[in-house]
Protein backbone atom coordinates (compact mmCIF):
# COMPACT_ATOMS: atom_id res chain seq x y z
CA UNK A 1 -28.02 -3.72 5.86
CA UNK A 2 -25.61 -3.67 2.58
CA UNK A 3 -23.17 -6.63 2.69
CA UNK A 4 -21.63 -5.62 -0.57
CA UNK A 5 -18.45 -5.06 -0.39
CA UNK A 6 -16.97 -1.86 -1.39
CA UNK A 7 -13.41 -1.60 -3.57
CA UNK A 8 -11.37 0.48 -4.88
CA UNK A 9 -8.34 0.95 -7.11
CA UNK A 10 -4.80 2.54 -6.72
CA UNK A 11 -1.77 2.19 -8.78
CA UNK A 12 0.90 0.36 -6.80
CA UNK A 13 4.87 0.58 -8.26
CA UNK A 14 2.74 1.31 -11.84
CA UNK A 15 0.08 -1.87 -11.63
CA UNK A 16 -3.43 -1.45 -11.14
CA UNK A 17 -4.53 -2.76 -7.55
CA UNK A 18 -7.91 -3.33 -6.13
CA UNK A 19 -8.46 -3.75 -3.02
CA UNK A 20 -11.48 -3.36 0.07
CA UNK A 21 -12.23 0.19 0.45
CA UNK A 22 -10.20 1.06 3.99
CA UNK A 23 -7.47 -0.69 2.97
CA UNK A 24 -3.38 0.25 4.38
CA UNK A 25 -0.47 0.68 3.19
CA UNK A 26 0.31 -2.36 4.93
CA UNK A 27 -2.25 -4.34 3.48
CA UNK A 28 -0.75 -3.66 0.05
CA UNK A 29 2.76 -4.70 1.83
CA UNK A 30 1.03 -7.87 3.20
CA UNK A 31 -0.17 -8.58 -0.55
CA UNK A 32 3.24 -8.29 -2.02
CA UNK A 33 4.10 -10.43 0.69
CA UNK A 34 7.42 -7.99 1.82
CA UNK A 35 6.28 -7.76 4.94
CA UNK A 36 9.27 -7.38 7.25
CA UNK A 37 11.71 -6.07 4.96
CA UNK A 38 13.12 -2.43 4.94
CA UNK A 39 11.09 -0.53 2.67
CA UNK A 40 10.46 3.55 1.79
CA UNK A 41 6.70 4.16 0.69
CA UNK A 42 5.63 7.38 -0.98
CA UNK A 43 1.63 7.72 -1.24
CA UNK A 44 0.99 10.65 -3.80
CA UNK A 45 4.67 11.58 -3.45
CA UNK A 46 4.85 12.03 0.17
CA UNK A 47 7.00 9.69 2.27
CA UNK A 48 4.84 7.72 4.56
CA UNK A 49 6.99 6.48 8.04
CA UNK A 50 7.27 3.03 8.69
CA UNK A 51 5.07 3.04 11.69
CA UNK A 52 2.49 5.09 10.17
CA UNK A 53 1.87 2.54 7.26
CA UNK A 54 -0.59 0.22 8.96
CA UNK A 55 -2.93 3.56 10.55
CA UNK A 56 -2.59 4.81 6.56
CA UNK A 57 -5.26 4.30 4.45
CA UNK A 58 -5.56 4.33 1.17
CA UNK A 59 -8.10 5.98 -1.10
CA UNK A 60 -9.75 5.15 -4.62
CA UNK A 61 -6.89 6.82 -7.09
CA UNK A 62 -4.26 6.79 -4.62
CA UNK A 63 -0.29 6.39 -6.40
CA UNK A 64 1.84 4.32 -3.62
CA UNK A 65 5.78 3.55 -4.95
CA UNK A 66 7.18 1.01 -2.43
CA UNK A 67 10.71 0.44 -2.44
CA UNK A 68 11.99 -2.37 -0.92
CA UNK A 69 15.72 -2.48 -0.20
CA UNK A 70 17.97 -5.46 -0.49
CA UNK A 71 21.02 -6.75 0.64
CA UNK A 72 23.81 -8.92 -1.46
CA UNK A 73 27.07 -9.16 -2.41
């Protein structure tokens, strides 16, 4: 049985991420630690829904842009 662990990388918001290969897009929000703020996320340049980031997974060479928005005044 191989224990190794597999990784990849993708480019998150222009940085270099590596993470375990089967990873979501909301394990790279959990990482960030933005979890429960509103956010747009484009993987490749499509628009991924909301409730379709933690069933997404990522791919060696994937391009995710996460936008978080923020309020103030």
């Amino acid at each position: 049985m191989n224990t190794e662990q597999k990784d990849m990388v993708i480019t998150c918001n222009g940085h270099e991420m590596q993470l375990p290969e089967g990873a979501s897009v909301s394990d790279v929000v959990a990482v960030l630690k933005r979890g429960s703020y509103p956010r747009t996320v484009f993987l490749n340049g499509e628009h991924v829904p909301n409730e379709a980031c933690s069933t997404t997974e990522l791919s060696h060479g994937d391009t995710l842009k996460i936008v978080f928005f923020m309020g103030g005044g």
